[in-house]
N, C-alpha and C. Protein backbone atom coordinates (compact mmCIF):
# COMPACT_ATOMS: atom_id res chain seq x y z
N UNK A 1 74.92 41.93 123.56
CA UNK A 1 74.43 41.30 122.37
C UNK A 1 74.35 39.80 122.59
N UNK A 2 73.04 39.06 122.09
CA UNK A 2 73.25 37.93 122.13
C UNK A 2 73.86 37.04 120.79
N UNK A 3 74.56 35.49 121.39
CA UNK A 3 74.85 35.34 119.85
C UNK A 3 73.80 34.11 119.35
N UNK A 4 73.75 34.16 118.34
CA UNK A 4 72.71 33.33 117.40
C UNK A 4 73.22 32.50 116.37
N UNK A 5 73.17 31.74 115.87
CA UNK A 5 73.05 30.86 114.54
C UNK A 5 72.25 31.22 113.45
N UNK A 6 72.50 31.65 112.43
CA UNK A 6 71.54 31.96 111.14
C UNK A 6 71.52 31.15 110.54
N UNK A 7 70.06 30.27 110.04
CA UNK A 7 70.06 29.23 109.40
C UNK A 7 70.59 27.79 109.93
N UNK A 8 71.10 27.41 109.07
CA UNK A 8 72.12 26.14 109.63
C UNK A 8 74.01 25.98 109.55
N UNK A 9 73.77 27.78 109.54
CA UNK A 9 75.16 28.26 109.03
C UNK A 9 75.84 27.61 110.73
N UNK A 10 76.78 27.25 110.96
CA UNK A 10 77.39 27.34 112.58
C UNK A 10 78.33 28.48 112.42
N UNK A 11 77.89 29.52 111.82
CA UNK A 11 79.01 30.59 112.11
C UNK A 11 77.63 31.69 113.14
N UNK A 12 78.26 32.06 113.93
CA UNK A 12 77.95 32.88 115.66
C UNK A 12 78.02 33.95 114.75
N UNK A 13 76.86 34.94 115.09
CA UNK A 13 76.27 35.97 114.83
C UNK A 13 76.13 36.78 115.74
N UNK A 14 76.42 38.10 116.02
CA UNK A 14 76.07 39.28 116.96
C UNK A 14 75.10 39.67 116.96
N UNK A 15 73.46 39.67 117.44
CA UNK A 15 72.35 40.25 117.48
C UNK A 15 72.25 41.34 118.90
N UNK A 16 71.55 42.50 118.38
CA UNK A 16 71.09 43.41 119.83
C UNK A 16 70.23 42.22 120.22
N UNK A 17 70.23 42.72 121.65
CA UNK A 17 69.39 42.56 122.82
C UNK A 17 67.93 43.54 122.30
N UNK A 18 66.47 42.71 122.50
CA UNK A 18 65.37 43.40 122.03
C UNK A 18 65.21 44.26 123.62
N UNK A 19 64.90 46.02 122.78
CA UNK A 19 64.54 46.62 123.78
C UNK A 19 62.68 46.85 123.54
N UNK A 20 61.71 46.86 124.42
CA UNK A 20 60.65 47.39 124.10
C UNK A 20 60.61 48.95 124.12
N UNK A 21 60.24 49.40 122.84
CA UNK A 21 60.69 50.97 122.52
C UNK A 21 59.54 51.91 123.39
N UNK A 22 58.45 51.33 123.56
CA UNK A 22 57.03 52.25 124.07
C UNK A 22 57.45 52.27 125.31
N UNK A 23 57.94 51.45 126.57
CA UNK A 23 58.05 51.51 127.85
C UNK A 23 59.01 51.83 128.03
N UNK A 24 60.28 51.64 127.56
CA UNK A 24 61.17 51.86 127.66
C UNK A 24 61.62 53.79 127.41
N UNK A 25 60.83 54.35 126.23
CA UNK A 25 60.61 55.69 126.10
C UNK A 25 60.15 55.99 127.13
N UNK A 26 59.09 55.64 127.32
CA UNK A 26 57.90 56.28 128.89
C UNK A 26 58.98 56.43 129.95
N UNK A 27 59.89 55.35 130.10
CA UNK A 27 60.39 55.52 131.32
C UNK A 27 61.40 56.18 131.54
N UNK A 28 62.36 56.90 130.25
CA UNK A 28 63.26 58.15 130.00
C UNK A 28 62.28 59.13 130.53
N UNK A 29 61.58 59.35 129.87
CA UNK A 29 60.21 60.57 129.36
C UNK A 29 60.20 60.76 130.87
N UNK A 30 59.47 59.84 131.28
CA UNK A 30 58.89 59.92 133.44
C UNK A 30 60.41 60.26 134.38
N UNK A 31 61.36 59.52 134.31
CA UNK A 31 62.41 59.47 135.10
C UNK A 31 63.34 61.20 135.13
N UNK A 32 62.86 61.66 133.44
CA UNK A 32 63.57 62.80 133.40
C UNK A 32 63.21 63.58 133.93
N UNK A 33 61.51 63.90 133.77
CA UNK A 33 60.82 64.95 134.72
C UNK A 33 60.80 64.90 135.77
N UNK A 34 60.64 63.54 136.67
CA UNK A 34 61.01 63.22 137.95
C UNK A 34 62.49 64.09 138.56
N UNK A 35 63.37 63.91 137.51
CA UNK A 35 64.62 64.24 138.03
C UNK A 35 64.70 65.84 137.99
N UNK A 36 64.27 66.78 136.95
CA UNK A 36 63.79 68.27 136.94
C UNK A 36 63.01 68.72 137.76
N UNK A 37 61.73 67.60 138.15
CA UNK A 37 61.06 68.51 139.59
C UNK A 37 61.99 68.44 140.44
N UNK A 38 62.59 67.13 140.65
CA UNK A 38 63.00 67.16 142.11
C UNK A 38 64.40 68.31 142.30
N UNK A 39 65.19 68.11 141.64
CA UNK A 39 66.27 69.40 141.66
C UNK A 39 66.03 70.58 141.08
N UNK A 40 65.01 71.07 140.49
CA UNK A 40 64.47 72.32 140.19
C UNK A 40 63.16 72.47 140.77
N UNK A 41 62.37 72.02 141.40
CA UNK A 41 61.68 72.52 141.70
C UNK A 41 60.26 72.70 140.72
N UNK A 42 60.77 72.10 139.37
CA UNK A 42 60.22 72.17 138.58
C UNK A 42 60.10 71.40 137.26
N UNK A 43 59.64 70.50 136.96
CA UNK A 43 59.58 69.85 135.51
C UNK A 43 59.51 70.50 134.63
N UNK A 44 59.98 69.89 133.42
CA UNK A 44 60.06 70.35 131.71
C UNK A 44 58.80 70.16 131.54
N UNK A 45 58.12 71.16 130.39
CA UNK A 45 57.07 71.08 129.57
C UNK A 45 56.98 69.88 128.97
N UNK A 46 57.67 69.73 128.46
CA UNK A 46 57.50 68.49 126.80
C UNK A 46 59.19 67.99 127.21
N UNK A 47 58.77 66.87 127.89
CA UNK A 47 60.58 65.62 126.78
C UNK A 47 59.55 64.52 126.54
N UNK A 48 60.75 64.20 125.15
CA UNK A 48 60.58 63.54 124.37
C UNK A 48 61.91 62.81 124.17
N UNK A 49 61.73 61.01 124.80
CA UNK A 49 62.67 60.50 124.44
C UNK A 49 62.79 59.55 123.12
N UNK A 50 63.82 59.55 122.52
CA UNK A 50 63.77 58.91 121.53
C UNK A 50 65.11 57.35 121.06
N UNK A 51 64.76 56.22 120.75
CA UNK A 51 65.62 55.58 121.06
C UNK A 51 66.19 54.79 119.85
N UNK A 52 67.22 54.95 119.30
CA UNK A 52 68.08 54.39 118.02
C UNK A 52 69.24 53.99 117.93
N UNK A 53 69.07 52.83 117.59
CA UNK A 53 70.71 51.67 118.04
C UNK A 53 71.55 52.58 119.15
N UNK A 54 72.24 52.77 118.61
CA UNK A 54 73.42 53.20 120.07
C UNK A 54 72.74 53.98 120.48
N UNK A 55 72.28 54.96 120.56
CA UNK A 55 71.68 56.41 120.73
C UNK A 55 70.57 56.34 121.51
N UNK A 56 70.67 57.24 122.41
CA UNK A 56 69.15 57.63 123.25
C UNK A 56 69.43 59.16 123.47
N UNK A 57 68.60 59.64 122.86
CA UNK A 57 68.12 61.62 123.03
C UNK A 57 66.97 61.90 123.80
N UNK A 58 67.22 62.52 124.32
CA UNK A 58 66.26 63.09 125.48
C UNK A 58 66.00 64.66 124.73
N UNK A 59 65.04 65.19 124.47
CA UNK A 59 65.02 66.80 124.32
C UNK A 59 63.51 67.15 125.18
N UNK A 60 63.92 68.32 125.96
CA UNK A 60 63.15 68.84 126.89
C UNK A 60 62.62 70.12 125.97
N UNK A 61 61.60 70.80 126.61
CA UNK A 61 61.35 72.14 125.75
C UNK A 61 60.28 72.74 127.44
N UNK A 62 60.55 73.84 127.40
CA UNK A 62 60.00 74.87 128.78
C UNK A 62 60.71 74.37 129.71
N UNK A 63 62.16 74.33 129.50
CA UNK A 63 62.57 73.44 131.26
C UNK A 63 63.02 74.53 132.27
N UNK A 64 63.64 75.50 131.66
CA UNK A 64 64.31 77.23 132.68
C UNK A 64 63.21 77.16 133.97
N UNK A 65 63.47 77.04 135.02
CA UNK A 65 62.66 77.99 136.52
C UNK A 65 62.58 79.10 136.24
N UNK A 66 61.52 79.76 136.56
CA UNK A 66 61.31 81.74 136.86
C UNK A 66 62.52 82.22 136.59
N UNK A 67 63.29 81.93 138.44
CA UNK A 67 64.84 82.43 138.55
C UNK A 67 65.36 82.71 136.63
N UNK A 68 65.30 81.38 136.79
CA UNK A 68 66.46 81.26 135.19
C UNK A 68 66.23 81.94 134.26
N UNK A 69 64.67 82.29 134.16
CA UNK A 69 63.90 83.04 133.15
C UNK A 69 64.30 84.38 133.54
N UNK A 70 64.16 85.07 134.54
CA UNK A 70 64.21 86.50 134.78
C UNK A 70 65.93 86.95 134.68
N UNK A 71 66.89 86.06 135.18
CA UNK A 71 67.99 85.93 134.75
C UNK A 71 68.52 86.01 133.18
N UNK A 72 67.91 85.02 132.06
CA UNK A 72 68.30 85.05 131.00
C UNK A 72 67.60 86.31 130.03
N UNK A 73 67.39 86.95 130.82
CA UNK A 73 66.98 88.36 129.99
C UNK A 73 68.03 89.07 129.02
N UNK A 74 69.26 89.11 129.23
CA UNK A 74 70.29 89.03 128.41
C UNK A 74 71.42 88.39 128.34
N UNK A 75 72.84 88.31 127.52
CA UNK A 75 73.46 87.60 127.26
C UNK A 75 74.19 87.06 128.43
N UNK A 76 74.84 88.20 129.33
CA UNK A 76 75.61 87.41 130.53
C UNK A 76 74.41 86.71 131.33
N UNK A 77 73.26 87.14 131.89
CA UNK A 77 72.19 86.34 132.19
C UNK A 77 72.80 84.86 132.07
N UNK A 78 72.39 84.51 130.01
CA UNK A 78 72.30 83.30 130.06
C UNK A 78 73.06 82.59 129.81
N UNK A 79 74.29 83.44 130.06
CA UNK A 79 75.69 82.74 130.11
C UNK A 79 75.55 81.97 131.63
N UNK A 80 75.34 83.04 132.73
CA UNK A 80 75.07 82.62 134.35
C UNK A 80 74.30 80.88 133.70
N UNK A 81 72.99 81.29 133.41
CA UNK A 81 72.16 80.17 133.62
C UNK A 81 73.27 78.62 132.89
N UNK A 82 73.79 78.97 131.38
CA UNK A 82 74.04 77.27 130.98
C UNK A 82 75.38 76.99 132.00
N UNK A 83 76.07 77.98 132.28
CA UNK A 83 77.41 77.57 133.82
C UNK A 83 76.75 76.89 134.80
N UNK A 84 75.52 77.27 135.26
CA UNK A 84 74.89 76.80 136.72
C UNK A 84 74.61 75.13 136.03
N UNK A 85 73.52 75.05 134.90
CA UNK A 85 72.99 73.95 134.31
C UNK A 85 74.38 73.19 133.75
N UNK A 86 75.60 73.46 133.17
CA UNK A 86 76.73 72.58 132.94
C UNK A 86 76.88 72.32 134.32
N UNK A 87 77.19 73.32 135.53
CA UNK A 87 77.73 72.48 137.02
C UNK A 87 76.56 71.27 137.24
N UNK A 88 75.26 71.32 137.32
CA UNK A 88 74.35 70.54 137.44
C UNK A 88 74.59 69.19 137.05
N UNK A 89 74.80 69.18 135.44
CA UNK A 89 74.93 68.08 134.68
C UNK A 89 76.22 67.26 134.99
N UNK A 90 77.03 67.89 135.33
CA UNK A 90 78.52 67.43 135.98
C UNK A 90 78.37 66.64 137.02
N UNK A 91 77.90 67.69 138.22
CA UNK A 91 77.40 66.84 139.44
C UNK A 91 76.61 65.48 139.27
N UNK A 92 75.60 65.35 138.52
CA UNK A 92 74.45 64.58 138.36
C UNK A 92 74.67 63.66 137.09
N UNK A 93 75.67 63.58 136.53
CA UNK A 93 75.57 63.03 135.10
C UNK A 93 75.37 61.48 135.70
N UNK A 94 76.00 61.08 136.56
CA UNK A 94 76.25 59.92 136.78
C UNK A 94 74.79 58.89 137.05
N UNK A 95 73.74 60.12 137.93
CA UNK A 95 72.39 59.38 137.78
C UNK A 95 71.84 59.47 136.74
N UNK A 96 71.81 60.88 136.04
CA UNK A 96 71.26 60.46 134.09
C UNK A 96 71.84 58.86 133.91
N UNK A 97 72.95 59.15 134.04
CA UNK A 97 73.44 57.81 132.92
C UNK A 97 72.71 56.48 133.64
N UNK A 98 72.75 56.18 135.02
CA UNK A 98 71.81 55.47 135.39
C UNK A 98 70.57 54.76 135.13
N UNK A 99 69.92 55.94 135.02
CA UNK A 99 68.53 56.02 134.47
C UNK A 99 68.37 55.61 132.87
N UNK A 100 69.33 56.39 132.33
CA UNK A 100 69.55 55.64 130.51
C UNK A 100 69.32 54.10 130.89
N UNK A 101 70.64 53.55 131.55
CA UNK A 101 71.24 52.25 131.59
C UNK A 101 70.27 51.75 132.12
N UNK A 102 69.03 52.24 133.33
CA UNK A 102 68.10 51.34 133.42
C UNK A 102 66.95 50.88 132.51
N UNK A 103 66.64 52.05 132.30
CA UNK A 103 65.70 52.42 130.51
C UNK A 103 65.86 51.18 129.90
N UNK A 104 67.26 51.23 129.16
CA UNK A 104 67.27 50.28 127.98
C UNK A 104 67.78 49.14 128.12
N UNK A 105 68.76 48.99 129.37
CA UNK A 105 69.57 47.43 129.85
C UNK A 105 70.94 47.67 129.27
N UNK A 106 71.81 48.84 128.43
CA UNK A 106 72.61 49.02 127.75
C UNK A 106 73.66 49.89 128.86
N UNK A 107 74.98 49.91 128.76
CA UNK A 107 75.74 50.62 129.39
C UNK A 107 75.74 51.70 127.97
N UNK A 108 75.82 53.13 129.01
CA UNK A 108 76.11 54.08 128.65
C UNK A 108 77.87 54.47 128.56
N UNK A 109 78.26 54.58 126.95
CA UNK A 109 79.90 54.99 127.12
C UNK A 109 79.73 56.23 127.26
N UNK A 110 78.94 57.57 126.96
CA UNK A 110 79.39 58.82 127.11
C UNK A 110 78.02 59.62 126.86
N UNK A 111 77.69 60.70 126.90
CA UNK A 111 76.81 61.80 127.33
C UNK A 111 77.02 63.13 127.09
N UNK A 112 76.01 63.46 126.18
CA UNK A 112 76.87 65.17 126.03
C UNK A 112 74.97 65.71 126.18
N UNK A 113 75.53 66.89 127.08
CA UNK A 113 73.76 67.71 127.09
C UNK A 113 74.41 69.21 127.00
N UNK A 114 73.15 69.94 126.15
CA UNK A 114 73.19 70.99 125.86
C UNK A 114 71.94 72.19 126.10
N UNK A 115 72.10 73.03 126.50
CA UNK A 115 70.66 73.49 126.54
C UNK A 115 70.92 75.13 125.49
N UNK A 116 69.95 75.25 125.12
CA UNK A 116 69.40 76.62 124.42
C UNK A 116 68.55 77.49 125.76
N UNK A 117 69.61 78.33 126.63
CA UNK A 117 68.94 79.02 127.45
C UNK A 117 67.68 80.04 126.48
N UNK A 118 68.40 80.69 125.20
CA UNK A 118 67.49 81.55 124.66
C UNK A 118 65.93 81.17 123.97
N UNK A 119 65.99 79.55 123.47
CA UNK A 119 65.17 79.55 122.95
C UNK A 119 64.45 77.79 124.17
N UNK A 120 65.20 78.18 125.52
CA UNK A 120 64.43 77.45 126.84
C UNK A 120 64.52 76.31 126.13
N UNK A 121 64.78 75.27 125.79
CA UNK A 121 65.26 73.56 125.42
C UNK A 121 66.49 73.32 125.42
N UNK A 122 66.56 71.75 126.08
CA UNK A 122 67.63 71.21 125.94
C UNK A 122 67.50 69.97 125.52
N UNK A 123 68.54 69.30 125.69
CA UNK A 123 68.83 68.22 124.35
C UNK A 123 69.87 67.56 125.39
N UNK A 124 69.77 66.01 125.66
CA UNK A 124 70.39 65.33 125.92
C UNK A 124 71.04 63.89 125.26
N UNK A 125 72.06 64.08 125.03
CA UNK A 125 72.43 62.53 123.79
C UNK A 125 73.46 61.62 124.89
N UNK A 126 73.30 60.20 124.85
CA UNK A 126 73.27 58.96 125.37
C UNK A 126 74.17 58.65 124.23
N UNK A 127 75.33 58.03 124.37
CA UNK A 127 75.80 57.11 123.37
C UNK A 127 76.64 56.26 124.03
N UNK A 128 75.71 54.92 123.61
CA UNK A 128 75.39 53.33 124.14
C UNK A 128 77.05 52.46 123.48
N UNK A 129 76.95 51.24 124.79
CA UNK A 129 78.42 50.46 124.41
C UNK A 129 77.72 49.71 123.32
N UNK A 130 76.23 49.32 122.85
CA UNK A 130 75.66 48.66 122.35
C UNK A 130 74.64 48.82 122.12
N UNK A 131 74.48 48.31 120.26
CA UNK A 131 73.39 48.81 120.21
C UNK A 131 71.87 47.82 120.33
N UNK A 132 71.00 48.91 119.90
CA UNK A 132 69.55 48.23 120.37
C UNK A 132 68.97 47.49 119.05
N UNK A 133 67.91 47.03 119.56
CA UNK A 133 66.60 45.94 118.52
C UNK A 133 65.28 46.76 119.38
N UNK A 134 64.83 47.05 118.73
CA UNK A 134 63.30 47.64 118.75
C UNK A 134 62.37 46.66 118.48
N UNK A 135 61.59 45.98 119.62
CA UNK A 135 60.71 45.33 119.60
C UNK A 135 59.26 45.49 119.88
């Protein structure tokens, strides 16, 4: 945060840091699919990142490979699949958070992702040491 003067008050003010919201989305949006082809073999249909003071959400929709698909045919199925995709996110959280932190210029305090093997989307939430200004 930078600090500021309001008015001719001399009392120091906490303002976010301005993020640009259009490039800064694009480059969640690009970096994520980048990161799904390259370790799956395959990109998500549709993410959509979205960015609000502390908060950055990522939600994917068509992201499952074949494998995962022919696998989640029933319940232990897609029990197999979100175990494999939690080990994934474990292994790898550390470049998500990266990629957040490059996105917006903000350190990332914590990360929770979830996926809906049954209905194929997942959902990734970012929560920032600080928050944003949308410019």
């Amino acid at each position: 945060m930078k600090e500021y003067r309001e008015g001719g008050n001399e009392k120091l003010m906490k303002r976010p840091v301005c993020v640009d919201n259009i490039n800064a989305k694009r480059h969640i949006e690009d970096s994520f699919k980048s990161f799904m082809s390259k370790y799956f073999s395959r990109g998500p249909g549709v993410v959509k990142g979205y960015i609000m003071e502390d908060v950055v959400l990522v939600y994917c929709e068509d992201f499952l490979t074949t494998l995962e698909k022919n696998l989640a045919k029933d319940e232990i199925g897609q029990c197999y699949v979100q175990i494999i995709r939690k080990k994934i996110s474990d292994e790898y959280g550390d470049f998500l958070v990266d990629m957040i932190e490059t996105s917006v210029g903000r350190d990332v305090k914590t990360f929770y992702l979830d996926c809906n093997v049954a209905n194929n989307s997942l959902c990734c939430v970012f929560m920032l040491n600080e928050a944003t200004e949308v410019c």
